[in-house]
Protein backbone atom coordinates (compact mmCIF):
# COMPACT_ATOMS: atom_id res chain seq x y z
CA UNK A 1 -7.53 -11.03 -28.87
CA UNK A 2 -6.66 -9.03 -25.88
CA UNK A 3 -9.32 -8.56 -23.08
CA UNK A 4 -9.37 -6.46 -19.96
CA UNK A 5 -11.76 -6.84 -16.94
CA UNK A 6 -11.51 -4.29 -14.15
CA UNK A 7 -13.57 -4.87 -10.50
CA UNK A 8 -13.24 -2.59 -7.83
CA UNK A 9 -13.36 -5.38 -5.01
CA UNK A 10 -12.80 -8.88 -5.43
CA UNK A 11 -14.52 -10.93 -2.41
CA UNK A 12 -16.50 -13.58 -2.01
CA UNK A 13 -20.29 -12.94 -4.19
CA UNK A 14 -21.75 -14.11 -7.11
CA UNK A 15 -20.46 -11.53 -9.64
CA UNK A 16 -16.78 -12.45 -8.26
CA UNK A 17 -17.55 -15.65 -8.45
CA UNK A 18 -18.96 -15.34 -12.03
CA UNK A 19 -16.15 -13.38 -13.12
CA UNK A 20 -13.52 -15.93 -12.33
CA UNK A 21 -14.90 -18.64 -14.72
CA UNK A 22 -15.55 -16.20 -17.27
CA UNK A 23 -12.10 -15.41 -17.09
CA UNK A 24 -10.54 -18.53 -16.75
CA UNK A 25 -12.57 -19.78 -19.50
CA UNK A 26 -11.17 -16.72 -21.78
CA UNK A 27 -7.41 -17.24 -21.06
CA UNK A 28 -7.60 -20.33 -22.91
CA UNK A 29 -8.26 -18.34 -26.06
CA UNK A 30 -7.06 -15.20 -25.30
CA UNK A 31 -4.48 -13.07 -23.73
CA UNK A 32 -6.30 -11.89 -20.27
CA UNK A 33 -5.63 -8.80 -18.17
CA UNK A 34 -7.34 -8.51 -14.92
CA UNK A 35 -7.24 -5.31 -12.48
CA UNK A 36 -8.20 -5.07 -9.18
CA UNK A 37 -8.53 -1.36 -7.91
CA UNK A 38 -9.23 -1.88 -4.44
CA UNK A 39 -7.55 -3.77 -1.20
CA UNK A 40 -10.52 -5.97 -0.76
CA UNK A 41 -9.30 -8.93 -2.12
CA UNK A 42 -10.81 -12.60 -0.96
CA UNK A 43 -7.26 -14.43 -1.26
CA UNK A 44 -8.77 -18.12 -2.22
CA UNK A 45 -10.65 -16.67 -4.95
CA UNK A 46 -7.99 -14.91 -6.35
CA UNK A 47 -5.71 -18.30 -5.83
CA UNK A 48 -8.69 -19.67 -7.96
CA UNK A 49 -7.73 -17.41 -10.94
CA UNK A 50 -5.86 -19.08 -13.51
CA UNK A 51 -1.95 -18.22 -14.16
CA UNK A 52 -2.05 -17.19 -17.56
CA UNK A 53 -4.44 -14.52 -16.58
CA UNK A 54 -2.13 -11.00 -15.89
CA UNK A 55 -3.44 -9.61 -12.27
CA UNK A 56 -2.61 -6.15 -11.08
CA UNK A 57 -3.85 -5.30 -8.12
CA UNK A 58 -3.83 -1.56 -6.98
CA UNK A 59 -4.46 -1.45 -3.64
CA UNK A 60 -6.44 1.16 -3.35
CA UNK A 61 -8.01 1.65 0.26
CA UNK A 62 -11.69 1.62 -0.18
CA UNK A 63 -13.74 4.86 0.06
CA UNK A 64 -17.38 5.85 0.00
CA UNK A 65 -18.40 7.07 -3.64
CA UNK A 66 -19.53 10.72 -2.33
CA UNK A 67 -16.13 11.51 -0.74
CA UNK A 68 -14.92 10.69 -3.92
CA UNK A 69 -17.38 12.87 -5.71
CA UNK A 70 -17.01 15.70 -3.20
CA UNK A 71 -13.48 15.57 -3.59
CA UNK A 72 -13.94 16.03 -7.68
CA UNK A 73 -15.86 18.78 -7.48
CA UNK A 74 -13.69 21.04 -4.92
């Protein structure tokens, strides 16, 4: 099975948290993809990520949602 989580930050919280063990639990029985879309990145919790797990981090600076949307619909 293939699996694919996406978050747009990854710092220190509880759904971060969260989603580290669920995904280190899931690489042991499947093949893992994890993408991180923005630059806020908490480095020990992404240390904390196991090594089978495929990380792609984008990099993305972070914006507020209605420049985004105001950009869209220009």
């Amino acid at each position: 099975m293939k699996i694919i989580h996406s978050i747009f930050t990854f710092a220190i919280g509880g759904a971060e948290t969260m989603l580290a063990d669920i995904i280190n639990q899931q690489c042991k029985s499947a093949s893992v993809n994890f993408i991180i879309v923005n630059d806020k990145i908490n480095p020990d919790l992404l240390q904390a990520i196991d090594q089978r797990v495929n990380v792609f981090l984008l990099n993305r600076k972070e914006s507020h949602k209605f420049q985004l949307l105001s950009a869209y619909l220009k």
